[in-house]
C-alpha atoms as a PDB file:
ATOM      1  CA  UNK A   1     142.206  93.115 164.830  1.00  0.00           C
ATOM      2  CA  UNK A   2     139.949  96.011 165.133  1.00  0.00           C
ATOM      3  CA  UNK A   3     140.316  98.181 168.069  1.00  0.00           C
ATOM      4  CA  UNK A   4     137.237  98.855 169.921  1.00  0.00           C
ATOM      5  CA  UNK A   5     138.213 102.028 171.945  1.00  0.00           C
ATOM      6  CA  UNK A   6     138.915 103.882 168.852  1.00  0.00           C
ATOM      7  CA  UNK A   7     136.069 102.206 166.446  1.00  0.00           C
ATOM      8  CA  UNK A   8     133.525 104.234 165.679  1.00  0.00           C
ATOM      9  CA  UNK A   9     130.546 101.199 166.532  1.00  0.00           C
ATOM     10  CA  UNK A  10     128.104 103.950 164.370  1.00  0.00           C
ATOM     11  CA  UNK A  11     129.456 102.331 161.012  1.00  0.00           C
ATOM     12  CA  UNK A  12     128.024  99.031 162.031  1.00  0.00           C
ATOM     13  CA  UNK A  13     124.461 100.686 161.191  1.00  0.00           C
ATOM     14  CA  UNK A  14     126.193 101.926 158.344  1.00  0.00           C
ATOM     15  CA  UNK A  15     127.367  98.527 157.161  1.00  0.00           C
ATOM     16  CA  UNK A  16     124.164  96.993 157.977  1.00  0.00           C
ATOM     17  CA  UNK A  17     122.745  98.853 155.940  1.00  0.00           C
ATOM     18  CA  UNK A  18     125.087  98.721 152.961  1.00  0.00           C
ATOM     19  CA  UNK A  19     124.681  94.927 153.153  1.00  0.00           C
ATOM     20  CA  UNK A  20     120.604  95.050 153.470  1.00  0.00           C
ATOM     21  CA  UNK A  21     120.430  97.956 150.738  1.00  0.00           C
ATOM     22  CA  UNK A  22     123.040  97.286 148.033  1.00  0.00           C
ATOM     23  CA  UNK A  23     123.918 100.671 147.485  1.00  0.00           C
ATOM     24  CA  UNK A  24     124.926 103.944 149.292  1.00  0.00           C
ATOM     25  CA  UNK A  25     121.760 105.783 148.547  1.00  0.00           C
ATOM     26  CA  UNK A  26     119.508 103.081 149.782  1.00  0.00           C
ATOM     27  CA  UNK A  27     121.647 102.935 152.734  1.00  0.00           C
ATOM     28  CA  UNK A  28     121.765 106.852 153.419  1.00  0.00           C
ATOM     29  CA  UNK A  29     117.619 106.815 152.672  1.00  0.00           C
ATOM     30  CA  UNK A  30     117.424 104.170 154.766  1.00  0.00           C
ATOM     31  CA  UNK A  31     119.580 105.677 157.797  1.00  0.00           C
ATOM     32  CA  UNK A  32     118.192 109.288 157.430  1.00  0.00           C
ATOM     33  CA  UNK A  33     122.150 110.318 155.900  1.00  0.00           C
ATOM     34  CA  UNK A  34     122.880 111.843 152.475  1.00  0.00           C
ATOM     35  CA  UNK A  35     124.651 109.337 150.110  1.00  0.00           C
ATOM     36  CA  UNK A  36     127.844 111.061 150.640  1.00  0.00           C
ATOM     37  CA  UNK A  37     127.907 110.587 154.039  1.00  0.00           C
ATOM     38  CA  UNK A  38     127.829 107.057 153.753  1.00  0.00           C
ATOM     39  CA  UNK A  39     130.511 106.735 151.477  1.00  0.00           C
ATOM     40  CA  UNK A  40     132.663 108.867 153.505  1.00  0.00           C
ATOM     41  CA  UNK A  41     131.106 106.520 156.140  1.00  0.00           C
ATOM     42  CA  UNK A  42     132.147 103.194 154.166  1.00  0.00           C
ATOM     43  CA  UNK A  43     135.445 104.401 153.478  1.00  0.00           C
ATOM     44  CA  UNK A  44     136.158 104.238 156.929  1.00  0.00           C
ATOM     45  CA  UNK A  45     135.037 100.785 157.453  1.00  0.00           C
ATOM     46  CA  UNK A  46     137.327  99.837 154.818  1.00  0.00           C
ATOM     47  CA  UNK A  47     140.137 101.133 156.370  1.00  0.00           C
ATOM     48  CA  UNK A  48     139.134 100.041 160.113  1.00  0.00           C
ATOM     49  CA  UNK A  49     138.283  96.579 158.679  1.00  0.00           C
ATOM     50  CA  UNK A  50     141.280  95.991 156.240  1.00  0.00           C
ATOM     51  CA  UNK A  51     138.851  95.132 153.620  1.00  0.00           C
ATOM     52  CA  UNK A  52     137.400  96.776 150.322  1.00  0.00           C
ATOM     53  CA  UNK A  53     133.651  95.423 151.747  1.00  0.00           C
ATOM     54  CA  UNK A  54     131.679  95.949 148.374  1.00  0.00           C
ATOM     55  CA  UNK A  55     132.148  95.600 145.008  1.00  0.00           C
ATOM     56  CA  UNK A  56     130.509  98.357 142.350  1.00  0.00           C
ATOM     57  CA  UNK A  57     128.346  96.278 139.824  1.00  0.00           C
ATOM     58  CA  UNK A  58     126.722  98.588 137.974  1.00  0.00           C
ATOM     59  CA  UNK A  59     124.717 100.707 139.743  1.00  0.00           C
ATOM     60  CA  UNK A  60     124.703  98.596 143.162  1.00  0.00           C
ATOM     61  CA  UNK A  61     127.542  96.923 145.404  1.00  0.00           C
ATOM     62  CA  UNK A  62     128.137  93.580 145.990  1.00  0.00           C
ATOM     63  CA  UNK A  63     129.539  92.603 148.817  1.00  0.00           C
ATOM     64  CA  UNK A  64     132.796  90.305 149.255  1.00  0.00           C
ATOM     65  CA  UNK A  65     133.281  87.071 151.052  1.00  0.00           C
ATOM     66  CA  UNK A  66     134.153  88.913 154.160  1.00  0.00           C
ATOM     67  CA  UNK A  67     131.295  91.533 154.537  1.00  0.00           C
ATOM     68  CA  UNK A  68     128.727  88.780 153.243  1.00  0.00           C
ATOM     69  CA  UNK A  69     130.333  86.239 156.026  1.00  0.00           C
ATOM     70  CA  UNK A  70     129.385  89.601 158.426  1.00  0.00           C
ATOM     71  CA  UNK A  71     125.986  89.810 157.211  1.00  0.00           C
ATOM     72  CA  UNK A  72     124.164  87.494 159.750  1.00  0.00           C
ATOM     73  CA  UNK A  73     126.231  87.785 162.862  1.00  0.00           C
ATOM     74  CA  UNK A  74     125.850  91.380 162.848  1.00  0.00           C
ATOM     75  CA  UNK A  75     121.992  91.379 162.646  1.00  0.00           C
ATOM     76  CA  UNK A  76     122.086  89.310 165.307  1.00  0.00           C
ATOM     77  CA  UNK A  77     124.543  91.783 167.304  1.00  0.00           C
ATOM     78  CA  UNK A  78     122.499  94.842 166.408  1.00  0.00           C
ATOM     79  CA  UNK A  79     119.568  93.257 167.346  1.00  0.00           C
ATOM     80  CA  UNK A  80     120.925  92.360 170.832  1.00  0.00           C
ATOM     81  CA  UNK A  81     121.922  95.687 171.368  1.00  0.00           C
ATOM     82  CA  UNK A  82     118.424  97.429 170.604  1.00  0.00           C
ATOM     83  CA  UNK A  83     117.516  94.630 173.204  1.00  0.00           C
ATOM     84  CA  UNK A  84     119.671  95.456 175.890  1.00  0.00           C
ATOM     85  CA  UNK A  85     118.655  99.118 175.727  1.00  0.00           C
ATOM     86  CA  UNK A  86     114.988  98.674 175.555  1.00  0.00           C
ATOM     87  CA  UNK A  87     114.426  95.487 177.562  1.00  0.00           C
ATOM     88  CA  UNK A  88     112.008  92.923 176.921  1.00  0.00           C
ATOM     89  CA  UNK A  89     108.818  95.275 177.774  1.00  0.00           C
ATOM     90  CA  UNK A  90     105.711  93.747 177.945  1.00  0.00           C
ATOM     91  CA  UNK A  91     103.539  91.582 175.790  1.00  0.00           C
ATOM     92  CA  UNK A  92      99.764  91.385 175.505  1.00  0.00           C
ATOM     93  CA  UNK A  93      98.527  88.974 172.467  1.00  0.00           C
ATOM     94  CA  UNK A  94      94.726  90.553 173.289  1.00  0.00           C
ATOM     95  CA  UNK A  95      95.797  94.495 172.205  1.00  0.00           C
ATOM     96  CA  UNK A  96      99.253  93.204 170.087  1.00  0.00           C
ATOM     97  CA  UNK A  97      99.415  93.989 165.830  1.00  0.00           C
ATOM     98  CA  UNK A  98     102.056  91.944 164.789  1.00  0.00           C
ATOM     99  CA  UNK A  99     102.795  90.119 161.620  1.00  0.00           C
ATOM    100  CA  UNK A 100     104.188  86.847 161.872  1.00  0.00           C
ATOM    101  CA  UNK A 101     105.908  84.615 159.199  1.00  0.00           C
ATOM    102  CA  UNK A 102     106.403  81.010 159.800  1.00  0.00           C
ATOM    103  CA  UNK A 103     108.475  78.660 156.909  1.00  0.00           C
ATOM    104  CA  UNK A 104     107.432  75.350 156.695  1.00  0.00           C
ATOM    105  CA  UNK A 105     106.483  72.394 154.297  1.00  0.00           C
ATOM    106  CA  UNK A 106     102.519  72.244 153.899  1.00  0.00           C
ATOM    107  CA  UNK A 107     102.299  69.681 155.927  1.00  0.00           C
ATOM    108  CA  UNK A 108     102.044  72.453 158.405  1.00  0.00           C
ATOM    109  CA  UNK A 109      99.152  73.704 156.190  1.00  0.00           C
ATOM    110  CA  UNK A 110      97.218  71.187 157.471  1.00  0.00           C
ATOM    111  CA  UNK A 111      98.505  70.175 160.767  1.00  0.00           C
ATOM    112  CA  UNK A 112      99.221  73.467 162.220  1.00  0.00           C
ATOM    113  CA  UNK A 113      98.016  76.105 160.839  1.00  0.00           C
ATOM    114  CA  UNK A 114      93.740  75.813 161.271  1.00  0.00           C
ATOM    115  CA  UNK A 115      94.454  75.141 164.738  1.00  0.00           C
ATOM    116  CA  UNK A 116      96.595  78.326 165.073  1.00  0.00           C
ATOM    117  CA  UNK A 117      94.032  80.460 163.707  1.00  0.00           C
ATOM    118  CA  UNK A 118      91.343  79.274 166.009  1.00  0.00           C
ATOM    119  CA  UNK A 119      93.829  80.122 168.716  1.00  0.00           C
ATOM    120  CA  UNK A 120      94.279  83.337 167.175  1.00  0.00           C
ATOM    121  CA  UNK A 121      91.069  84.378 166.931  1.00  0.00           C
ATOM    122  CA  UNK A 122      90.799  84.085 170.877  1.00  0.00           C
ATOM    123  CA  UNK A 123      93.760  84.928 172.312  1.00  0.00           C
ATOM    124  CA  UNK A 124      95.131  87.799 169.273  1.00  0.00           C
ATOM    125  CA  UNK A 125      92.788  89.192 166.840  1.00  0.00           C
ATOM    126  CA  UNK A 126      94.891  91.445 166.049  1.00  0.00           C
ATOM    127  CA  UNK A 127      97.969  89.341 164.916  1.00  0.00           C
ATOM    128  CA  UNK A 128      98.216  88.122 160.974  1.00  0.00           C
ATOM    129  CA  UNK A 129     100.405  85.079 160.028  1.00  0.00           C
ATOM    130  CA  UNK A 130     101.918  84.318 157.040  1.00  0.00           C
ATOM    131  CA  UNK A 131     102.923  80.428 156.034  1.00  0.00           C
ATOM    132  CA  UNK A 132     105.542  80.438 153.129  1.00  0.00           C
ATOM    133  CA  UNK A 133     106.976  77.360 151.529  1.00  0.00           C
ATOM    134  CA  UNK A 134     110.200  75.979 153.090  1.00  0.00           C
ATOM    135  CA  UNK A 135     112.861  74.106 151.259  1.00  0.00           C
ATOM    136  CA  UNK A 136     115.113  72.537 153.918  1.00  0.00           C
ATOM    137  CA  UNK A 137     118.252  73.692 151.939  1.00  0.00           C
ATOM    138  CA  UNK A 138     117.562  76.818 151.780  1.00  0.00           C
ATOM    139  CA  UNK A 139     116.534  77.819 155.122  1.00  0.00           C
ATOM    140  CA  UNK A 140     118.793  80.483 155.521  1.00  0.00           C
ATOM    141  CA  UNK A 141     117.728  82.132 152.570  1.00  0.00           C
ATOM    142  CA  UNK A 142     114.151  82.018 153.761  1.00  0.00           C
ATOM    143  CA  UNK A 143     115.095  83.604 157.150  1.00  0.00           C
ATOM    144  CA  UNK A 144     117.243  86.482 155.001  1.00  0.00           C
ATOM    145  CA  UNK A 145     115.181  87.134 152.338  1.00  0.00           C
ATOM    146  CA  UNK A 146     111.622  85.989 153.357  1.00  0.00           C
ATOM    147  CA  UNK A 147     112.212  87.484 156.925  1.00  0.00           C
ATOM    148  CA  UNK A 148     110.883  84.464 158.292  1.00  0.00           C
ATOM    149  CA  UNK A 149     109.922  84.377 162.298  1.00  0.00           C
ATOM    150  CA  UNK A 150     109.840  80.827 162.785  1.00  0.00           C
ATOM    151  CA  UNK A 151     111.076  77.591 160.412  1.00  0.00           C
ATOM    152  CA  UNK A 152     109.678  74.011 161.061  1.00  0.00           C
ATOM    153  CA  UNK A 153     111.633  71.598 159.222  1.00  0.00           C
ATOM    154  CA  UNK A 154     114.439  68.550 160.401  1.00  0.00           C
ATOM    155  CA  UNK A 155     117.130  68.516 162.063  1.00  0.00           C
ATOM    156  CA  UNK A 156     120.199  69.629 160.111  1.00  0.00           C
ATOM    157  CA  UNK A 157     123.905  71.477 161.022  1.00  0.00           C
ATOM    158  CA  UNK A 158     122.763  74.884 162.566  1.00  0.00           C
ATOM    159  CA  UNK A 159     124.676  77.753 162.506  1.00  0.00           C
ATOM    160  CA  UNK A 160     125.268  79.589 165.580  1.00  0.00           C
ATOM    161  CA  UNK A 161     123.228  81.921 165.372  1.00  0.00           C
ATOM    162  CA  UNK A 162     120.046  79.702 164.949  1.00  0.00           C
ATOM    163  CA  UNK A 163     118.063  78.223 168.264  1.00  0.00           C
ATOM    164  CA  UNK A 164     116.354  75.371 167.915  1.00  0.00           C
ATOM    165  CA  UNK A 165     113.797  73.626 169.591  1.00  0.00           C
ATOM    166  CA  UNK A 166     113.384  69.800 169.309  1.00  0.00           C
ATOM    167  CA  UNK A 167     109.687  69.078 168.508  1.00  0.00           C
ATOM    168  CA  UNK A 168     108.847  65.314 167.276  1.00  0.00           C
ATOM    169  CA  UNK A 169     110.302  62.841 165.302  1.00  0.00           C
ATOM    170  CA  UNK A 170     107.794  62.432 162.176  1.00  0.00           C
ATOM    171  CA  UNK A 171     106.866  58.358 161.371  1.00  0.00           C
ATOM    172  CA  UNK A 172     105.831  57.320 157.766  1.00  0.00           C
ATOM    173  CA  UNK A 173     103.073  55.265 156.547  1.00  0.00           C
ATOM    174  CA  UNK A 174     102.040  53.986 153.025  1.00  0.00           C
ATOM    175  CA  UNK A 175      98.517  55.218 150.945  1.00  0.00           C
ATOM    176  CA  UNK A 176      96.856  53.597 148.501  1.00  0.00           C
ATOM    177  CA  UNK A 177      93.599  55.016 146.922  1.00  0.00           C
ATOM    178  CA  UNK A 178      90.822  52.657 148.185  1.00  0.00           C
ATOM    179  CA  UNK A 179      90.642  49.840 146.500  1.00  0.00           C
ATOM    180  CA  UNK A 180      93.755  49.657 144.515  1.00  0.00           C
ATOM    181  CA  UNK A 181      94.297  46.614 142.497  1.00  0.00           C
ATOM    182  CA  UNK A 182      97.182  45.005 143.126  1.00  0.00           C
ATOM    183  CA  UNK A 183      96.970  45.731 147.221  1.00  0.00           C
ATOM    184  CA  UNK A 184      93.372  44.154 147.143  1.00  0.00           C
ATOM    185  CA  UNK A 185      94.422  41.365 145.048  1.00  0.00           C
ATOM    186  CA  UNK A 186      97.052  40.392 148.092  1.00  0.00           C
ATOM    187  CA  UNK A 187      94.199  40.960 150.408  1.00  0.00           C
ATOM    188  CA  UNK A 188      96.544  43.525 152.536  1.00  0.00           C
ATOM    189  CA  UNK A 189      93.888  45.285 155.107  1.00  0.00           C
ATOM    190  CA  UNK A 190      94.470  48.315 156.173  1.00  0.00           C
ATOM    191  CA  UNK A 191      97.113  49.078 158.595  1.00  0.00           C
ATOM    192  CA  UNK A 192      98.688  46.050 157.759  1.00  0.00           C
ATOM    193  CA  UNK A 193     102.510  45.758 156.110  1.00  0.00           C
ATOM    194  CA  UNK A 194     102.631  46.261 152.256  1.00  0.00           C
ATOM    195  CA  UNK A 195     104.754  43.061 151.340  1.00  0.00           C
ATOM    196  CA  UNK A 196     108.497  44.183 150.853  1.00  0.00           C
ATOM    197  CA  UNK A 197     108.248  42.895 147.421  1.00  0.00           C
ATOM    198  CA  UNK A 198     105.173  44.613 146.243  1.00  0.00           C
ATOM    199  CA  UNK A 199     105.910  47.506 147.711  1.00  0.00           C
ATOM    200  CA  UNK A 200     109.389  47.732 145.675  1.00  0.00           C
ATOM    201  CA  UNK A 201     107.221  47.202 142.263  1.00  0.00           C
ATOM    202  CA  UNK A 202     104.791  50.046 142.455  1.00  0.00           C
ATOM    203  CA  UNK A 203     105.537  53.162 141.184  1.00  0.00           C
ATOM    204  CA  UNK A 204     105.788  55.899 143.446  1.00  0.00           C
ATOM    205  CA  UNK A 205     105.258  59.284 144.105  1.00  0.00           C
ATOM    206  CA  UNK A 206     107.403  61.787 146.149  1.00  0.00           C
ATOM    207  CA  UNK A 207     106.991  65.016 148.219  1.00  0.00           C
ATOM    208  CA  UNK A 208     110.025  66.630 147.369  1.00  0.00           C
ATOM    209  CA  UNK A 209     109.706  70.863 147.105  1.00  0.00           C
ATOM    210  CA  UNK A 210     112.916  71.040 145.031  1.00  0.00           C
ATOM    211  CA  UNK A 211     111.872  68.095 142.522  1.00  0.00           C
ATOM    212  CA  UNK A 212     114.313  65.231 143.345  1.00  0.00           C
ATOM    213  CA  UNK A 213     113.299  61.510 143.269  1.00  0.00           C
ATOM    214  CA  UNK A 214     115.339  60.207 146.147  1.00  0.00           C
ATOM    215  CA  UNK A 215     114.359  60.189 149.520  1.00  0.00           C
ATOM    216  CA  UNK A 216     114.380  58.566 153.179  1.00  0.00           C
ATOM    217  CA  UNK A 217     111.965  55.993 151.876  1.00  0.00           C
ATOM    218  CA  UNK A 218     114.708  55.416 149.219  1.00  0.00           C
ATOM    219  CA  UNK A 219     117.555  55.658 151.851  1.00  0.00           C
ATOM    220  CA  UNK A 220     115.642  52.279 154.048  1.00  0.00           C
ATOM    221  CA  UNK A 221     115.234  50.773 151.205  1.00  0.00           C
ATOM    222  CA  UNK A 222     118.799  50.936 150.357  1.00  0.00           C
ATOM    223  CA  UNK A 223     120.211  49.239 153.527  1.00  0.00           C
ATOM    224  CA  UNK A 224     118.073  46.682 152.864  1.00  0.00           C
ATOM    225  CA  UNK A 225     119.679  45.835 149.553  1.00  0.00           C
ATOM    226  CA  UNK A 226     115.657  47.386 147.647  1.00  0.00           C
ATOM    227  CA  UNK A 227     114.984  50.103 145.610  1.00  0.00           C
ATOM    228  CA  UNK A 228     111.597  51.661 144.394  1.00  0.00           C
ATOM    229  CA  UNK A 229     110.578  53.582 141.338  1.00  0.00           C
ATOM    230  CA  UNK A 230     109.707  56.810 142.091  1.00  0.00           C
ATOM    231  CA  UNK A 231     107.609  57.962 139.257  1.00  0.00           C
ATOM    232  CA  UNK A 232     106.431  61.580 140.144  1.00  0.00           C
ATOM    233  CA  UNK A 233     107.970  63.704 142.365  1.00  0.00           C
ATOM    234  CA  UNK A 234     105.335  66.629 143.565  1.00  0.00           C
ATOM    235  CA  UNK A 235     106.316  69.451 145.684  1.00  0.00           C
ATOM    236  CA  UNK A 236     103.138  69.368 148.391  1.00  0.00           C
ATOM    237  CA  UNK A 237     102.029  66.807 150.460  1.00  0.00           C
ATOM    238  CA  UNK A 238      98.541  67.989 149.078  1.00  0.00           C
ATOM    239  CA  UNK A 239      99.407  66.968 145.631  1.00  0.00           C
ATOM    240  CA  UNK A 240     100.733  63.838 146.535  1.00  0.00           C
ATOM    241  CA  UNK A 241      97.222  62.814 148.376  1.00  0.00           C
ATOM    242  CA  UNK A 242      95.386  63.970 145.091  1.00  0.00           C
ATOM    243  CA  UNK A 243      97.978  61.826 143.005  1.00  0.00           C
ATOM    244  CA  UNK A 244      97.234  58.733 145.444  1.00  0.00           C
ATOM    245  CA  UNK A 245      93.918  59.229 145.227  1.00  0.00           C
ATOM    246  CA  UNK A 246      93.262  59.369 141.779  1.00  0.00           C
ATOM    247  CA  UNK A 247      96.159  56.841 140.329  1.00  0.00           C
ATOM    248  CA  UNK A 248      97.619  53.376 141.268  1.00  0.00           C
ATOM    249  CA  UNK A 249     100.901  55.558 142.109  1.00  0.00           C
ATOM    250  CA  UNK A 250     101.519  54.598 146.339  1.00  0.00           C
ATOM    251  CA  UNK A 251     103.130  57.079 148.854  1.00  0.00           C
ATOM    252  CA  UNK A 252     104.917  57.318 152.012  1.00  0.00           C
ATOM    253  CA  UNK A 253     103.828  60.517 153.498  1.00  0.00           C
ATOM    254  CA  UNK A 254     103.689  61.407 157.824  1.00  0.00           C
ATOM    255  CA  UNK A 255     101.747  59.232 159.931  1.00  0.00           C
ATOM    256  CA  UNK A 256      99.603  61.975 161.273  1.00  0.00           C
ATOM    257  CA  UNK A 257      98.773  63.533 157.973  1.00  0.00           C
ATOM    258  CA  UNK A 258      97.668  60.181 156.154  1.00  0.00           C
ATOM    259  CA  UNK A 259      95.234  59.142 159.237  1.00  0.00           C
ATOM    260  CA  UNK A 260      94.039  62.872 159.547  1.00  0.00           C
ATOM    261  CA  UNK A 261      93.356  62.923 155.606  1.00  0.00           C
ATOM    262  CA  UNK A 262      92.347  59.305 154.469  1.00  0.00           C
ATOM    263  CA  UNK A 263      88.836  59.404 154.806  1.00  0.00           C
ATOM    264  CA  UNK A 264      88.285  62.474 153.269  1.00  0.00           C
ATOM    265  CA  UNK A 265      90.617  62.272 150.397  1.00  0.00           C
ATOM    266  CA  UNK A 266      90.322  58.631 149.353  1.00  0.00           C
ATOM    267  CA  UNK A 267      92.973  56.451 150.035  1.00  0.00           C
ATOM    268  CA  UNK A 268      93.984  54.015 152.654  1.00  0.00           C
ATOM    269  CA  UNK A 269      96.788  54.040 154.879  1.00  0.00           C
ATOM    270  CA  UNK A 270      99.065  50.916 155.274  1.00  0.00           C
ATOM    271  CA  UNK A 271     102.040  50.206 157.574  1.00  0.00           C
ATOM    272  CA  UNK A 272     105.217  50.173 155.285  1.00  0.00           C
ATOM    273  CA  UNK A 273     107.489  46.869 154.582  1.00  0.00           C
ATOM    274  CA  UNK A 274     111.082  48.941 155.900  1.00  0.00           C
ATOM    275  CA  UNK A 275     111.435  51.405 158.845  1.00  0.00           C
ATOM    276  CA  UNK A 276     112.426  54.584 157.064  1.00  0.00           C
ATOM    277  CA  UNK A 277     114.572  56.642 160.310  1.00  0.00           C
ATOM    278  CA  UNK A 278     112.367  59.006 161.350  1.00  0.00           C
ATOM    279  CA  UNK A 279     113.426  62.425 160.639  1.00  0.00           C
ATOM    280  CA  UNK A 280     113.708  64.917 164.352  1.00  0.00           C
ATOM    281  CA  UNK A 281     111.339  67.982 163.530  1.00  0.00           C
ATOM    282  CA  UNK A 282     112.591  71.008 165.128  1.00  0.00           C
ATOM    283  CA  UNK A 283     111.279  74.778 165.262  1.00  0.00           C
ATOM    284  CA  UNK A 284     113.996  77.445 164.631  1.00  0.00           C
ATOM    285  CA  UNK A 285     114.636  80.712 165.144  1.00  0.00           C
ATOM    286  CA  UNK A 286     117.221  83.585 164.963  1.00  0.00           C
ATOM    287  CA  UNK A 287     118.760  83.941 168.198  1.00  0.00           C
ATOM    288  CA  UNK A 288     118.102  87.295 168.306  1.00  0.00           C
ATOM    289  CA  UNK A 289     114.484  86.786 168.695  1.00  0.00           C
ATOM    290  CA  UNK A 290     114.634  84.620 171.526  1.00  0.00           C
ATOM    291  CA  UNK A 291     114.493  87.084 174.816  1.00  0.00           C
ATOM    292  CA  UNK A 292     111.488  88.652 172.371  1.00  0.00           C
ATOM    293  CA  UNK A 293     107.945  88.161 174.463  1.00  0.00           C
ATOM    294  CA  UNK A 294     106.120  88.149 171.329  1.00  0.00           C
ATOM    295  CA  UNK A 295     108.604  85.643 169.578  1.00  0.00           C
ATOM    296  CA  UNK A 296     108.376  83.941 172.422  1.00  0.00           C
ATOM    297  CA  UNK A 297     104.728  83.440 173.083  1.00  0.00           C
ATOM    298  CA  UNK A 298     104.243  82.187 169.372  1.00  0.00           C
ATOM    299  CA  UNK A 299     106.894  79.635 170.064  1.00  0.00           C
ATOM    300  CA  UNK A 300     104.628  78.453 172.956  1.00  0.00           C
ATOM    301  CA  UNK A 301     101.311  78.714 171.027  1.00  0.00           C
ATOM    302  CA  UNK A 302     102.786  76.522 167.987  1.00  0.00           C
ATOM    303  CA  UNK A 303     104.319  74.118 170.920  1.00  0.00           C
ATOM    304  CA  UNK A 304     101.124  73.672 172.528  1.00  0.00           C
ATOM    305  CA  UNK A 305      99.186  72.823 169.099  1.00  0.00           C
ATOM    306  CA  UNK A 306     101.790  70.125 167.965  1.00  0.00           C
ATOM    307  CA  UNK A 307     101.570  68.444 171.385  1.00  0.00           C
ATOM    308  CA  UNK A 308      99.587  65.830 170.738  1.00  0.00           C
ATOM    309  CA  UNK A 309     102.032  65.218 167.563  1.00  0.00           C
ATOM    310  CA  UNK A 310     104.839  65.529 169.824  1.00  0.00           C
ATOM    311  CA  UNK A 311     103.557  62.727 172.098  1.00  0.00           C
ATOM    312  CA  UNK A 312     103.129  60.643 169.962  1.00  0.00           C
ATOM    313  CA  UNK A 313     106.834  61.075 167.904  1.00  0.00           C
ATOM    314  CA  UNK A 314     108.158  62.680 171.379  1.00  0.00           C
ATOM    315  CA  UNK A 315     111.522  63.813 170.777  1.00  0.00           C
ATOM    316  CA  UNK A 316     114.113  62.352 173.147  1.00  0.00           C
ATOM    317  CA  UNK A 317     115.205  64.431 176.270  1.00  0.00           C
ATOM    318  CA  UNK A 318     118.213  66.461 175.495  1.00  0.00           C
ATOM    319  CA  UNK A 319     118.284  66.828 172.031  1.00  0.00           C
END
């Protein structure tokens, strides 16, 4: 156990830096030290820590299972600490130049983001935002490497040093392109429930950003004793509208999206045969950046856009 009266808590800059830089030089440019300073600087880490920290691989380090498992926690720690000493200060969006980065599907494309720039442009000309692609399994990544502010995406196991906000819990529905064959030839009207049996001998196609041909439709179907075909997998919600619209291929996409798109795009939206669980949407954040008045009045500004979303999916209390 390290001792804290006798451990020098500079070398926790030092190892930050290590683990952000890959290499001593980076580190020392990065720190304003010369690069033997911070190896004389790492070799006392190693010592106080009872661990070799990095690994030489060719020309950078790579850290070991114990200095990468330190990686997160002590952002987070540093980060509280320039906190504490500086306080929260004072945040106006009218006079603020900030970047920032949000992670989400594109359903947020659509949903979210127009909305947020008209907000934006009234309350913080001055701010830019940034939407990158989100892959739900590799949030972390996106929050490490992407420096991500803020991730929209379901509910999953959180680490601890993530805080989450409940949002909504997003329904499905089921488009056609107007006028498809075999959903006219039933005489299904819109809105209505695609027959369980038609609906299994479609061919689908799938949102999925990492390519995979299973999902929650797929998961409803299968307590129900169904399956589907799932015949394209696409990794937008956009191209999966275009796909609709232009093929026999059917969909389950958001609720939401479909009614906010239809008309436009082509296709009609249908009530589907099996009630796939609606996945809780929550917006996350590193817990670092929560006392942050800036971090904190984008939070609000993305809550008050989705609340007419929310109300409609309303999360329960307590989640």
């Amino acid at each position: 156990m390290v001792n804290l009266s006798t451990f020098d808590l500079n070398l926790l800059r030092v190892l930050d830096a290590l683990l952000r830089e890959g290499s001593t030089v980076g580190a020392g440019r990065r720190l304003g030290l010369s690069q033997p300073a911070v190896s004389a600087a790492l070799g006392r880490l190693r010592h106080a820590l009872g661990d070799p920290l990095f690994v030489r691989q060719g020309q950078g380090l790579v850290p070991t299972s114990f200095a990468a498992g330190l990686e997160a926690p002590l952002k987070a720690v540093l980060k509280d600490i320039e906190v504490v000493l500086t306080g929260p200060g004072h945040f106006d969006p009218a006079e603020a130049r900030l970047d920032f980065r949000i992670s989400g599907t594109d359903y947020f494309a659509t949903m979210l983001m127009p909305k947020l720039g008209a907000r934006l442009q009234k309350e913080a000309p001055w701010v830019r935002l940034q939407l990158v692609d989100l892959v739900p399994d590799h949030y972390i990544e996106a929050f490490d490497r992407q420096n991500v502010d803020l991730a929209l995406l379901p509910t999953l196991p959180f680490p601890a040093w993530i805080e989450h906000e409940p949002l909504f819990h997003a329904e499905f529905a089921v488009i056609a392109r107007s006028g498809h064959p075999a959903l006219a030839a039933t005489g299904v009207a819109p809105g209505e429930v695609v027959p369980m049996d038609l609906f299994c001998s479609l061919s689908h196609v799938l949102c999925s950003p990492d390519g995979r041909f299973h999902g929650l439709g797929d998961v409803a179907l299968a307590r129900e004793g169904r399956s589907r075909r799932v015949a394209m997998s696409v990794p937008v919600f956009e191209g999966v509208l275009q796909v609709v619209a232009a093929s026999d291929l059917i969909a389950l996409v958001p609720l939401d999206l479909a009614e906010h798109r239809a008309e436009a795009a082509g296709f009609t939206v249908y009530a589907p045969p099996v009630a796939a669980l609606p996945p809780l949407l929550c917006m996350i954040w590193h817990r670092s950046h929560s006392g942050d008045p800036a971090h904190a009045w984008l939070r609000g500004v993305v809550r008050d856009i989705l609340a007419p979303v929310v109300k409609r999916g309303e999360a329960p209390a307590g989640n």
